[in-house]
N, C-alpha and C. Protein backbone atom coordinates (compact mmCIF):
# COMPACT_ATOMS: atom_id res chain seq x y z
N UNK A 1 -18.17 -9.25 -0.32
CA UNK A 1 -16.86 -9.58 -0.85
C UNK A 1 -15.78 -8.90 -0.01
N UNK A 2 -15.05 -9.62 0.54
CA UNK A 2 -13.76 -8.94 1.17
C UNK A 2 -12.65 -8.30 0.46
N UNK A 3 -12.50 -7.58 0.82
CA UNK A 3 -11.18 -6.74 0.42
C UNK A 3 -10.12 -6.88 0.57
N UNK A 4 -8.88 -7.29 0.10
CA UNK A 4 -7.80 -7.72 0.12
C UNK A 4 -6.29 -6.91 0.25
N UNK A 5 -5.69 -6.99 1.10
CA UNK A 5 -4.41 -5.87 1.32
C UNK A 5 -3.17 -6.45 1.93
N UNK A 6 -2.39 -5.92 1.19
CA UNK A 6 -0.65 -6.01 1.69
C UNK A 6 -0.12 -5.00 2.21
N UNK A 7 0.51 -5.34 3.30
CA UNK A 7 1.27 -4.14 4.43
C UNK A 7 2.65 -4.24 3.91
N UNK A 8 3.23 -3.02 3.71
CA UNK A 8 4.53 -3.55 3.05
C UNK A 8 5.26 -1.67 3.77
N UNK A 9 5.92 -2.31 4.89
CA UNK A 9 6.80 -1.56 5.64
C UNK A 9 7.73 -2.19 6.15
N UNK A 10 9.31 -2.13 6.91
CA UNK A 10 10.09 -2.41 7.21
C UNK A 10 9.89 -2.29 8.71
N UNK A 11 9.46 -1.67 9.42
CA UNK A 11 9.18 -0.98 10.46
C UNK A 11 7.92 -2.62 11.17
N UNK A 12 8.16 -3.42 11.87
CA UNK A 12 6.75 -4.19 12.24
C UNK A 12 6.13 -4.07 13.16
N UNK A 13 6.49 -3.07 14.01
CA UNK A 13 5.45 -2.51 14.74
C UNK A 13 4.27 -1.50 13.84
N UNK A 14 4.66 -0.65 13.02
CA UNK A 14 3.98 -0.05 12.14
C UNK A 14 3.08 -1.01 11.11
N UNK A 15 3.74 -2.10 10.53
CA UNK A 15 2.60 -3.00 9.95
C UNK A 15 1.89 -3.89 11.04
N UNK A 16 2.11 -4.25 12.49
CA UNK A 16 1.03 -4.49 13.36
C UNK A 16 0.10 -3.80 12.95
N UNK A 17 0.60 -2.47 13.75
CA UNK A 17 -0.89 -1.40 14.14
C UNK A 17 -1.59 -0.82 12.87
N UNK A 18 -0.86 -0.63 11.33
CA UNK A 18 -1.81 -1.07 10.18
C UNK A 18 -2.53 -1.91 9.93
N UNK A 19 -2.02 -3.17 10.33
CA UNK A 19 -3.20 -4.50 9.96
C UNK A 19 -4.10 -4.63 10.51
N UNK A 20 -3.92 -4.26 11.81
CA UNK A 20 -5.33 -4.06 13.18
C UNK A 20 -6.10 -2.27 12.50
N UNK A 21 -5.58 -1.66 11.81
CA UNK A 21 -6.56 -0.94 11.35
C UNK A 21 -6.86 -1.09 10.39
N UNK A 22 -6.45 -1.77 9.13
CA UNK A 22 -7.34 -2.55 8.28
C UNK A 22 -8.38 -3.25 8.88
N UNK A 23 -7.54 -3.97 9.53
CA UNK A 23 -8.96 -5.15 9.86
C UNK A 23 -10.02 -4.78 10.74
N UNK A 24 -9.73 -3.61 11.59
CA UNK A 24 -11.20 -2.76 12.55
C UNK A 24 -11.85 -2.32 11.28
N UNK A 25 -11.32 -1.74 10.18
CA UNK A 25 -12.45 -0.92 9.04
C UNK A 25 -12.86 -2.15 7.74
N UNK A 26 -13.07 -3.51 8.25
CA UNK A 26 -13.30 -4.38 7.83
C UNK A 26 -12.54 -4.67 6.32
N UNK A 27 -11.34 -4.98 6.50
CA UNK A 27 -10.89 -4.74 5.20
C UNK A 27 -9.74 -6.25 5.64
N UNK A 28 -9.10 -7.03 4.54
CA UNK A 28 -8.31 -8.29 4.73
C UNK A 28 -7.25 -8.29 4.75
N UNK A 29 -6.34 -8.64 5.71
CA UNK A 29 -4.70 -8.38 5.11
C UNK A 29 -4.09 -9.68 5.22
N UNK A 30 -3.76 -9.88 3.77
CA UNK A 30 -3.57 -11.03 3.42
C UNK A 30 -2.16 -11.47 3.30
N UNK A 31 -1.22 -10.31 3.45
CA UNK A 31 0.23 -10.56 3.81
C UNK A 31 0.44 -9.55 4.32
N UNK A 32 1.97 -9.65 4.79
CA UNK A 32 2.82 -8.34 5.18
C UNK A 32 4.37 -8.55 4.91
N UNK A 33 4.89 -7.30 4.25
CA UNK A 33 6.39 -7.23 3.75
C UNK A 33 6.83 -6.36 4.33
N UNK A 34 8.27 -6.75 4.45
CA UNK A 34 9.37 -5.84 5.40
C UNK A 34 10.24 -5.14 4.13
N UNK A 35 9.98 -5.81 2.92
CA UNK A 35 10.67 -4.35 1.70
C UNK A 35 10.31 -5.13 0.52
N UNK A 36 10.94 -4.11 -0.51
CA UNK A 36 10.20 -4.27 -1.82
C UNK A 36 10.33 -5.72 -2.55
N UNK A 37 11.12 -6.53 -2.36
CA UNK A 37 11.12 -7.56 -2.75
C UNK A 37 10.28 -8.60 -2.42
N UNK A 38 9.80 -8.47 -1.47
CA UNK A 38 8.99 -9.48 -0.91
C UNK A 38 7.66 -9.18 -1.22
N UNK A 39 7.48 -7.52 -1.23
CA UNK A 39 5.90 -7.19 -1.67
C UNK A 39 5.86 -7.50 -3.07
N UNK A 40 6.91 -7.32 -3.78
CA UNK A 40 6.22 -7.97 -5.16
C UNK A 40 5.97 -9.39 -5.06
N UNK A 41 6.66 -10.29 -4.54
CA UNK A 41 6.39 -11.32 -4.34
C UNK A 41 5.44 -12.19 -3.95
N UNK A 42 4.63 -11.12 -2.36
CA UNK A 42 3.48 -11.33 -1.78
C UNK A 42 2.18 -10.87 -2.47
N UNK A 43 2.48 -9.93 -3.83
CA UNK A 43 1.46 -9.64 -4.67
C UNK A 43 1.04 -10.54 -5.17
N UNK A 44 1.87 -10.92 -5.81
CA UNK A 44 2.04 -12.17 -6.55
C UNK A 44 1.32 -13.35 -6.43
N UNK A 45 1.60 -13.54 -5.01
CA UNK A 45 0.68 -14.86 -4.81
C UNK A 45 -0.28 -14.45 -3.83
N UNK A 46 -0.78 -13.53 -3.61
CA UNK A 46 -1.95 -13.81 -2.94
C UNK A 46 -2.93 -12.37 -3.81
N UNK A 47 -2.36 -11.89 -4.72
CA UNK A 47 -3.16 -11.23 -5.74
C UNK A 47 -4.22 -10.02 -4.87
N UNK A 48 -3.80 -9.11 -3.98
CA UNK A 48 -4.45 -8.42 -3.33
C UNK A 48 -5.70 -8.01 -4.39
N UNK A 49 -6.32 -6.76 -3.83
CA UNK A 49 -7.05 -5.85 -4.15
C UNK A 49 -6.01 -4.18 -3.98
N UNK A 50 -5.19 -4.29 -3.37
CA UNK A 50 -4.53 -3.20 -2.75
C UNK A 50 -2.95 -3.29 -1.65
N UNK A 51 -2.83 -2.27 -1.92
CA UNK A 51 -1.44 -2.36 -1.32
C UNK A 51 -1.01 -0.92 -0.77
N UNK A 52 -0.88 -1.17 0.80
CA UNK A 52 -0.33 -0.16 1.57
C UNK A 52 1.05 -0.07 1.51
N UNK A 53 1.69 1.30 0.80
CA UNK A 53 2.80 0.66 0.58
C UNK A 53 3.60 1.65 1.37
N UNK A 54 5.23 1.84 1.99
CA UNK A 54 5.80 2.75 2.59
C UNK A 54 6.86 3.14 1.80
N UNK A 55 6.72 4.41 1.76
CA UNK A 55 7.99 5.37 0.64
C UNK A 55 9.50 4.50 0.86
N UNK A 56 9.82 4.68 2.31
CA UNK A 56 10.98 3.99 2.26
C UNK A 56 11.33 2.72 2.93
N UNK A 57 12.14 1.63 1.89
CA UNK A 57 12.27 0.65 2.39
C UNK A 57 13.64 0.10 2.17
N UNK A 58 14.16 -1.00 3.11
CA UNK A 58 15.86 -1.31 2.98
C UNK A 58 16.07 -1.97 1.84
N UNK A 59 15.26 -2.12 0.85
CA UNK A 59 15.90 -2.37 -0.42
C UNK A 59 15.50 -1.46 -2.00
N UNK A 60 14.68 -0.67 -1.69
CA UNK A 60 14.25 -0.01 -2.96
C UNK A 60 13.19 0.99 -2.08
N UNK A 61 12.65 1.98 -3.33
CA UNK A 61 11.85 3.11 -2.54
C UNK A 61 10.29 2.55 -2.89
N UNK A 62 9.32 3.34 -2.27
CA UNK A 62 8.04 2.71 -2.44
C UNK A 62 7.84 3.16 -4.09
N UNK A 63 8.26 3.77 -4.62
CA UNK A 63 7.95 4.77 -5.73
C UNK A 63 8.23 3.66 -7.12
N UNK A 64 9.39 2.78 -6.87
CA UNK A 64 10.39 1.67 -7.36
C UNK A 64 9.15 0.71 -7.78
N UNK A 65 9.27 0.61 -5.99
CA UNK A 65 8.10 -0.98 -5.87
C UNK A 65 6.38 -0.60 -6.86
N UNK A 66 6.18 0.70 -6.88
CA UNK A 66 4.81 0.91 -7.11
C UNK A 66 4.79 0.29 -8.90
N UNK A 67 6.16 0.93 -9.06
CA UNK A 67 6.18 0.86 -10.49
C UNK A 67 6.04 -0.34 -11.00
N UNK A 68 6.98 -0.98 -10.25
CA UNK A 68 7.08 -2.44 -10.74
C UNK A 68 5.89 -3.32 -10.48
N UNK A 69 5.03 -2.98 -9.60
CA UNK A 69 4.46 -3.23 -9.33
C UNK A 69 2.73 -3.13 -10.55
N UNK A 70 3.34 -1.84 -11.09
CA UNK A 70 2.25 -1.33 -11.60
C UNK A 70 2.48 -2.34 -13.20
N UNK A 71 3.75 -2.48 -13.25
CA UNK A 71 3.76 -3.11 -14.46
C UNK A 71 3.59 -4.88 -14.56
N UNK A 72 3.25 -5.13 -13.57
CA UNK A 72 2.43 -6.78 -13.38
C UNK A 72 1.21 -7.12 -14.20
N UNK A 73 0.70 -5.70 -14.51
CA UNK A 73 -0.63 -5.57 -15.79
C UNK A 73 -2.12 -6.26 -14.80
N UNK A 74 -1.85 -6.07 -13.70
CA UNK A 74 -3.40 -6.45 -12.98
C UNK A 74 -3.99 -5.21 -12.23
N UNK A 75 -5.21 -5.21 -12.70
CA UNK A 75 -5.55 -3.75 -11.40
C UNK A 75 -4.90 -4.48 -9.79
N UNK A 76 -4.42 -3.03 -9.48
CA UNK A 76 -4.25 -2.89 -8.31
C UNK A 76 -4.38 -1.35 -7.29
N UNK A 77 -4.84 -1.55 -6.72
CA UNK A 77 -4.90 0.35 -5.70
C UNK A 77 -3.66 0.23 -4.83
N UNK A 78 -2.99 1.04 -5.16
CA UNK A 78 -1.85 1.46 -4.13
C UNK A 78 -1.66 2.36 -3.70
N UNK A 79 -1.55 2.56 -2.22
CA UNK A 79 -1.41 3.36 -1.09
C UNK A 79 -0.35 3.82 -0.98
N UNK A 80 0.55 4.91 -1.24
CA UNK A 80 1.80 5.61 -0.93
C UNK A 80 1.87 5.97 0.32
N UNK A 81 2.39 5.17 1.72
CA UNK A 81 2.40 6.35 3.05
C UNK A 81 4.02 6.23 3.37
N UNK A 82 4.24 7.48 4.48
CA UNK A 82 5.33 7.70 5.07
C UNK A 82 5.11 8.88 6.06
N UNK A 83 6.22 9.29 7.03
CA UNK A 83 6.55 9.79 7.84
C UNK A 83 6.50 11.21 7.16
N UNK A 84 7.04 10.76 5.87
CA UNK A 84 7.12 12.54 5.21
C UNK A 84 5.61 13.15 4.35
N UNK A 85 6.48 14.63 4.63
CA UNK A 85 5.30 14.75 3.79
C UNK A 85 5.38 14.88 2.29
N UNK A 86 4.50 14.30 1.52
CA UNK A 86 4.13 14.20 -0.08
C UNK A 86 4.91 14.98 -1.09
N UNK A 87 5.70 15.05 -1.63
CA UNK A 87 6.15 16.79 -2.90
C UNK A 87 5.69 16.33 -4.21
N UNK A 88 4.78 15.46 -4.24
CA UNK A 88 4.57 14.48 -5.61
C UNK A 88 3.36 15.01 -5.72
N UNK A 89 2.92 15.36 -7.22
CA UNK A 89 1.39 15.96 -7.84
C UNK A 89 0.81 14.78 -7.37
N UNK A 90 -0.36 14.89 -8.13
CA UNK A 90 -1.86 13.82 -8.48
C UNK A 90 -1.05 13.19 -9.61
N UNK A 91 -0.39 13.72 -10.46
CA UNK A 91 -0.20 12.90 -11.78
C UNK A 91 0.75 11.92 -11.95
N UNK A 92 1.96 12.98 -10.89
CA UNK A 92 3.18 11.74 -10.34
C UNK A 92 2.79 11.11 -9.60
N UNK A 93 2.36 11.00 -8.59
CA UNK A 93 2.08 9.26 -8.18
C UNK A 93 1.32 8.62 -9.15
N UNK A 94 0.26 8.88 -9.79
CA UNK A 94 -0.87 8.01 -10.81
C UNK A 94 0.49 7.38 -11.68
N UNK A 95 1.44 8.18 -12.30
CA UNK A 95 2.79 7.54 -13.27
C UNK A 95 3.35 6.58 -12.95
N UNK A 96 3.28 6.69 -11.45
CA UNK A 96 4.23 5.48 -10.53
C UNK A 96 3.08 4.17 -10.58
N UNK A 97 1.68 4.34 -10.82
CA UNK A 97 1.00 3.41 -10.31
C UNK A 97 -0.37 3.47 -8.90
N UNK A 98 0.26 4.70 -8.44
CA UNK A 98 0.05 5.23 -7.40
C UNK A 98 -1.29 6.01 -6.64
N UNK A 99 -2.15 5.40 -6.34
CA UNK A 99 -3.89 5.95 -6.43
C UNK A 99 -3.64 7.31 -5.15
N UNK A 100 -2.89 6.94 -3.80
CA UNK A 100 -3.19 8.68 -3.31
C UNK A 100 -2.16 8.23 -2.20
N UNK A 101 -1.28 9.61 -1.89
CA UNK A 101 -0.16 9.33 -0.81
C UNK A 101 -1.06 9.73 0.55
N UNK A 102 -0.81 8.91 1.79
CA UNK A 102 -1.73 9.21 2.68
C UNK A 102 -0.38 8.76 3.94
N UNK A 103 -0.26 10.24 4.87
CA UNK A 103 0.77 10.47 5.76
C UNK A 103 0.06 9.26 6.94
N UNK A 104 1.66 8.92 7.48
CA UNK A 104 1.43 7.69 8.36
C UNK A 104 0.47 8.33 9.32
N UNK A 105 0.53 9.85 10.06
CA UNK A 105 -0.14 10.15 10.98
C UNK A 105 -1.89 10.59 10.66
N UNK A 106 -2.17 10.29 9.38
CA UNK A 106 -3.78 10.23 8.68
C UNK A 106 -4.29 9.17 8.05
N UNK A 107 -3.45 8.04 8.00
CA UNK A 107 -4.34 6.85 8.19
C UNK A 107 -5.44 6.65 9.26
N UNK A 108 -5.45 6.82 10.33
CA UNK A 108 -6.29 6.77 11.37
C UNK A 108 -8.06 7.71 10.65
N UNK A 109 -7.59 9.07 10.08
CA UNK A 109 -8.79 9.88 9.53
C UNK A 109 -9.12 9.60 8.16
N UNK A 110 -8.42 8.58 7.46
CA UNK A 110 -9.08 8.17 6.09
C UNK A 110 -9.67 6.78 5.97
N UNK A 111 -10.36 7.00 4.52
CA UNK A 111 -11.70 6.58 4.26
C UNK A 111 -11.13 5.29 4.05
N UNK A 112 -10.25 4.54 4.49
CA UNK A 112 -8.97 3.29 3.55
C UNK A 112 -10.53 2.22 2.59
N UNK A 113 -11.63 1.93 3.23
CA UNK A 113 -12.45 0.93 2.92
C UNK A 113 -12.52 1.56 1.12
N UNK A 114 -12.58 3.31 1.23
CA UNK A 114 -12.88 3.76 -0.14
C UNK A 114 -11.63 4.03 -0.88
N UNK A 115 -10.24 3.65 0.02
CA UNK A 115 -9.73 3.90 -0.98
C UNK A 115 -9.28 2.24 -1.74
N UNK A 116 -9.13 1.16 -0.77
CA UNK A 116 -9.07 0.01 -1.44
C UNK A 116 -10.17 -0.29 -1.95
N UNK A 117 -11.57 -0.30 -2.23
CA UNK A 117 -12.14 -1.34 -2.92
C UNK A 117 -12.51 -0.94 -4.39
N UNK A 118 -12.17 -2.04 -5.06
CA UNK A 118 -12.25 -2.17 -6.01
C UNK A 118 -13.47 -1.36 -7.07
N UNK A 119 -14.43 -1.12 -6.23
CA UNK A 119 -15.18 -0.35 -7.17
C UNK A 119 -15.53 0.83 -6.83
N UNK A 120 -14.53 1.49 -5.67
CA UNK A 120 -14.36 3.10 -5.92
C UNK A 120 -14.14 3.51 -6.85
């Protein structure tokens, strides 16, 4: 079963070289958004498994999008990354929706296959 993911950064050189590392750690990316409006949107219809999402974007923060996101009432795993680093517990991101913040420069050393699929 493939795994399903939305790139949702403003930045598209940064969702390039995310989607080519989704897709080397065998994982699907089934859209990509340049800000929060569109990732809810692209949730929407293509119903990921997961969502890489970026703290900041030109229309709302990732924290915004997670929420709203979270309140669509479908499982979903969402990825908090950015440039910065984290000041948010385990409990505040889980509030937002939020399964684990992972810095743009440690995507490359994480497990992403375990953190999107569905039956981690």
């Amino acid at each position: 079963m493939s795994v399903n993911v939305v790139v949702v950064d403003d930045d598209p050189g940064f969702r390039r070289i995310a989607g080519a590392l989704l897709t080397a750690r065998g994982l699907r990316v089934v859209a990509e958004s340049p800000d929060g409006a569109s990732a809810i949107a692209a949730v929407r219809e293509h119903r990921p498994d997961g969502v890489l999402l970026d703290l900041h974007l030109p229309d709302d923060d990732g924290l915004s999008v997670a929420r709203a996101l979270s309140r669509e009432g479908r499982p979903l795993r969402i990825v908090l990354t950015s440039t910065d680093a984290s000041t948010w517990s385990d409990e505040e991101l889980a509030s937002a929706g939020i399964l684990r913040f992972v810095a743009k420069d440690r995507l490359f050393d994480t497990d992403l296959n375990a953190l999107f699929s569905p039956t981690a």
